[in-house]
Protein backbone atom coordinates (compact mmCIF):
# COMPACT_ATOMS: atom_id res chain seq x y z
CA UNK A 1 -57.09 73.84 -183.51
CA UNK A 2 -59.69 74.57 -181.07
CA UNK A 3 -60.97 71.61 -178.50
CA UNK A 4 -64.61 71.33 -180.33
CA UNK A 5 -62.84 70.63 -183.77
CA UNK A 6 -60.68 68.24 -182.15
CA UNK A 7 -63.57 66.35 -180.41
CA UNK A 8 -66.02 67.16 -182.79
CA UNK A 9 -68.81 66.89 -179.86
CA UNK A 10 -70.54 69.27 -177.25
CA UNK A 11 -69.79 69.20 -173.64
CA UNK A 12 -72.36 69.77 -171.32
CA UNK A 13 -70.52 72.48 -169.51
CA UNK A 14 -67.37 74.89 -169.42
CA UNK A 15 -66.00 73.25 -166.92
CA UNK A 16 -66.54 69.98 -168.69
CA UNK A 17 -65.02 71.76 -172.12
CA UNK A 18 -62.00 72.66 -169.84
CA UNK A 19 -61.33 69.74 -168.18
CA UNK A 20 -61.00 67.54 -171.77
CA UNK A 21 -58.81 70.38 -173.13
CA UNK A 22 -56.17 69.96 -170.23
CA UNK A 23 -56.26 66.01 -170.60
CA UNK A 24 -55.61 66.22 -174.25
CA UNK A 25 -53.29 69.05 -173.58
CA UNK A 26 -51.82 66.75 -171.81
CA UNK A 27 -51.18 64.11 -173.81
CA UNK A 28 -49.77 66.22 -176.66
CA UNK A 29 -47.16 67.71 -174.44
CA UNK A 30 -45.92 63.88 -173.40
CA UNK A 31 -45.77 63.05 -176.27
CA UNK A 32 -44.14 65.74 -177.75
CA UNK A 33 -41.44 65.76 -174.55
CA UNK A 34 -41.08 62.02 -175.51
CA UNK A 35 -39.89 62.42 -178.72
CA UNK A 36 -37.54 65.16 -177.68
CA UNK A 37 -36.00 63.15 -174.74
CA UNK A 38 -35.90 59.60 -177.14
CA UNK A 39 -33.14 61.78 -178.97
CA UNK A 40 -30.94 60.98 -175.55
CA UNK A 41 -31.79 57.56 -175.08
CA UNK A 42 -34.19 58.30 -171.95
CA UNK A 43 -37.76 58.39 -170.79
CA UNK A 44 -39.02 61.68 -169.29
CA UNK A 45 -39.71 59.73 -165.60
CA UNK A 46 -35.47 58.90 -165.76
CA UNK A 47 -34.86 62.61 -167.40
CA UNK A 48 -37.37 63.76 -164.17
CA UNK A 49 -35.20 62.08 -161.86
CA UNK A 50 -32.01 63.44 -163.23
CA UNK A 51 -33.33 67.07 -162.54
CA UNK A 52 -34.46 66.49 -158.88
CA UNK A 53 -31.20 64.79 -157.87
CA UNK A 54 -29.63 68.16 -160.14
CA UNK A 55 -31.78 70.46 -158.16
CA UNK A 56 -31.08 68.82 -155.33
CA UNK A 57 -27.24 69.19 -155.04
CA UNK A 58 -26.90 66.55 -152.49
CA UNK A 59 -27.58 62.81 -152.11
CA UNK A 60 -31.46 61.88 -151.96
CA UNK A 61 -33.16 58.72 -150.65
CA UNK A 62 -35.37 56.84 -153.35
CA UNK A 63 -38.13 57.41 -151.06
CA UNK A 64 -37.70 61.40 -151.59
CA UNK A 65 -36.82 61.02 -155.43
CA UNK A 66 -40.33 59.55 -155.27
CA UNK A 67 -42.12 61.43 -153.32
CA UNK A 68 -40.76 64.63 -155.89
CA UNK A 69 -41.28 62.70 -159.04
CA UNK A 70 -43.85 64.24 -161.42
CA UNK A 71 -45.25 61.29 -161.97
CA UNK A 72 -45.50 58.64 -159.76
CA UNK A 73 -44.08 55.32 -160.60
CA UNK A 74 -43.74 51.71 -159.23
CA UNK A 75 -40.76 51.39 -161.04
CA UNK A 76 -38.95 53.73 -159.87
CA UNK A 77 -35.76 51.87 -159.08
CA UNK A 78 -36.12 49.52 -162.43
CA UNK A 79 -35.30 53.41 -164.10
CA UNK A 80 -32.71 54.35 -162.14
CA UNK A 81 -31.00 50.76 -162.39
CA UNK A 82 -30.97 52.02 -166.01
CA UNK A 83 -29.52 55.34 -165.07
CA UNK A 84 -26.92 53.54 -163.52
CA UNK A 85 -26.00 51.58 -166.20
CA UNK A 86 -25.57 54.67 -168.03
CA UNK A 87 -22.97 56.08 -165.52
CA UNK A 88 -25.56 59.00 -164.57
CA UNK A 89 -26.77 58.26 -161.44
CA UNK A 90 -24.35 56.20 -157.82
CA UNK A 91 -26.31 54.80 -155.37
CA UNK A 92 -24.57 53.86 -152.31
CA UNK A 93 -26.01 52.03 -148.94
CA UNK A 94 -26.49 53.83 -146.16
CA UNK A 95 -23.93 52.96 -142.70
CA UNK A 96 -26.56 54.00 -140.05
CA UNK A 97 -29.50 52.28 -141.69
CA UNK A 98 -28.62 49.27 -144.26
CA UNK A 99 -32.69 49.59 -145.69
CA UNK A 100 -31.97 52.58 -146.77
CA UNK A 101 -29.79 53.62 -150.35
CA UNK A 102 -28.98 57.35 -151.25
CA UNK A 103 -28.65 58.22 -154.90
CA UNK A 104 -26.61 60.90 -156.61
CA UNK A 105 -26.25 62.22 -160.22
CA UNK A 106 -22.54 61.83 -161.33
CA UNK A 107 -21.07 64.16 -163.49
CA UNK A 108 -21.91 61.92 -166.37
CA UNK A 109 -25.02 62.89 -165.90
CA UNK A 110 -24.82 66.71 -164.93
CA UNK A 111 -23.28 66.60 -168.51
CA UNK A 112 -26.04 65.00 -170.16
CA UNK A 113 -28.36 67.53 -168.72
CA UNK A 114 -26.39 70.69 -169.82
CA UNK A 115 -26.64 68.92 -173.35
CA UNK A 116 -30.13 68.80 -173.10
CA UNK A 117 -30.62 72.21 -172.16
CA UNK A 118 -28.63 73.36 -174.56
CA UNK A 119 -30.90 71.53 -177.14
CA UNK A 120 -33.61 73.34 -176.54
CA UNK A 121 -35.77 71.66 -173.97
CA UNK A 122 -36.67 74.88 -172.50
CA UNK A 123 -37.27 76.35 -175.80
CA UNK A 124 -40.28 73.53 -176.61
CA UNK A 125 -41.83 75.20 -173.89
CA UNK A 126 -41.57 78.56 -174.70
CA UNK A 127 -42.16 78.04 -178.01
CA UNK A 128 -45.89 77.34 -177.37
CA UNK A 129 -46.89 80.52 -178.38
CA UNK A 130 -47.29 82.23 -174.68
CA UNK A 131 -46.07 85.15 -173.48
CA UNK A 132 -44.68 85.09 -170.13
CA UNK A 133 -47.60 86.53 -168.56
CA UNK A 134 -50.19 83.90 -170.08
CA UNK A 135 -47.96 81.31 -169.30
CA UNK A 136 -47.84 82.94 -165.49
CA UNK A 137 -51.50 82.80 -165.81
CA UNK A 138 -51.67 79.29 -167.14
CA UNK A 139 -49.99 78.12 -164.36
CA UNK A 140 -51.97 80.00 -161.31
CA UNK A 141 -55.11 78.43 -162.85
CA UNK A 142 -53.92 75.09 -163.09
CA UNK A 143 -52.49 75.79 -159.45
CA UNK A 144 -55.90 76.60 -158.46
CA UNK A 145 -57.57 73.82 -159.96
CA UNK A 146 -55.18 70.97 -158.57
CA UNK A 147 -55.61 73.20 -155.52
CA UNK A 148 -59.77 72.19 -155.06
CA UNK A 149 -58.66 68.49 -154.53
């Protein structure tokens, strides 16, 4: 369905046109991704931080799991409180600075993200109906547009 049968309204420019498609965009995707990740008992800001301490293959500070966090949250230690309480996530102290904690996915949680790949998260994105190239080109555009700010 097109963005003028969704909205069922003009827009005053292209730009304008675009800009409401990638909010409502957008919100689909969350949603959808929320659904998918409710199936494993998490949010996508705790699944997020499961990845970047994955990608990361070493402890991280909660200052850098912020700082790489999709989405920025205030809460960012409520979720990974909860992560711990799931086994999936240690956080330890640090000796040289008692302020500051490091964080590391256990293999608890390595496990839980093989599961989830293996269910298909990928796939919900591929499955969009792009072909590598548009989705290439999907993403240089949005890269040029968050780019102008």
């Amino acid at each position: 369905m097109s963005i003028d049968e969704i909205i069922k309204t003009g827009f005053s420019s292209a730009q304008s046109r675009a800009l409401v498609n990638v909010r409502i965009t957008s919100n689909y995707i969350a949603t959808e991704q929320n659904k998918f990740m409710a199936n494993f008992g998490l949010s996508m800001a705790q699944f997020n931080i499961l990845r970047i301490l994955r990608g990361a293959k070493e402890p991280l500070t909660i200052n850098i799991i912020k700082e790489r966090m999709i989405e920025k949250s205030p809460n960012t230690t409520r979720l990974m409180d909860k992560l711990m309480e799931k086994n999936y996530i240690e956080r330890y102290g640090c000796k040289e600075d008692r302020r500051q904690s490091f964080v590391q996915i256990t293999e608890i949680g390595l496990a839980l993200l093989k599961n989830i790949d293996n269910q298909g998260f990928d796939l919900f994105l591929s499955a969009n109906g792009l072909t590598v190239k548009e989705a290439n080109q999907l993403s240089d555009l949005l890269d040029k547009f968050r780019s102008s700010f």
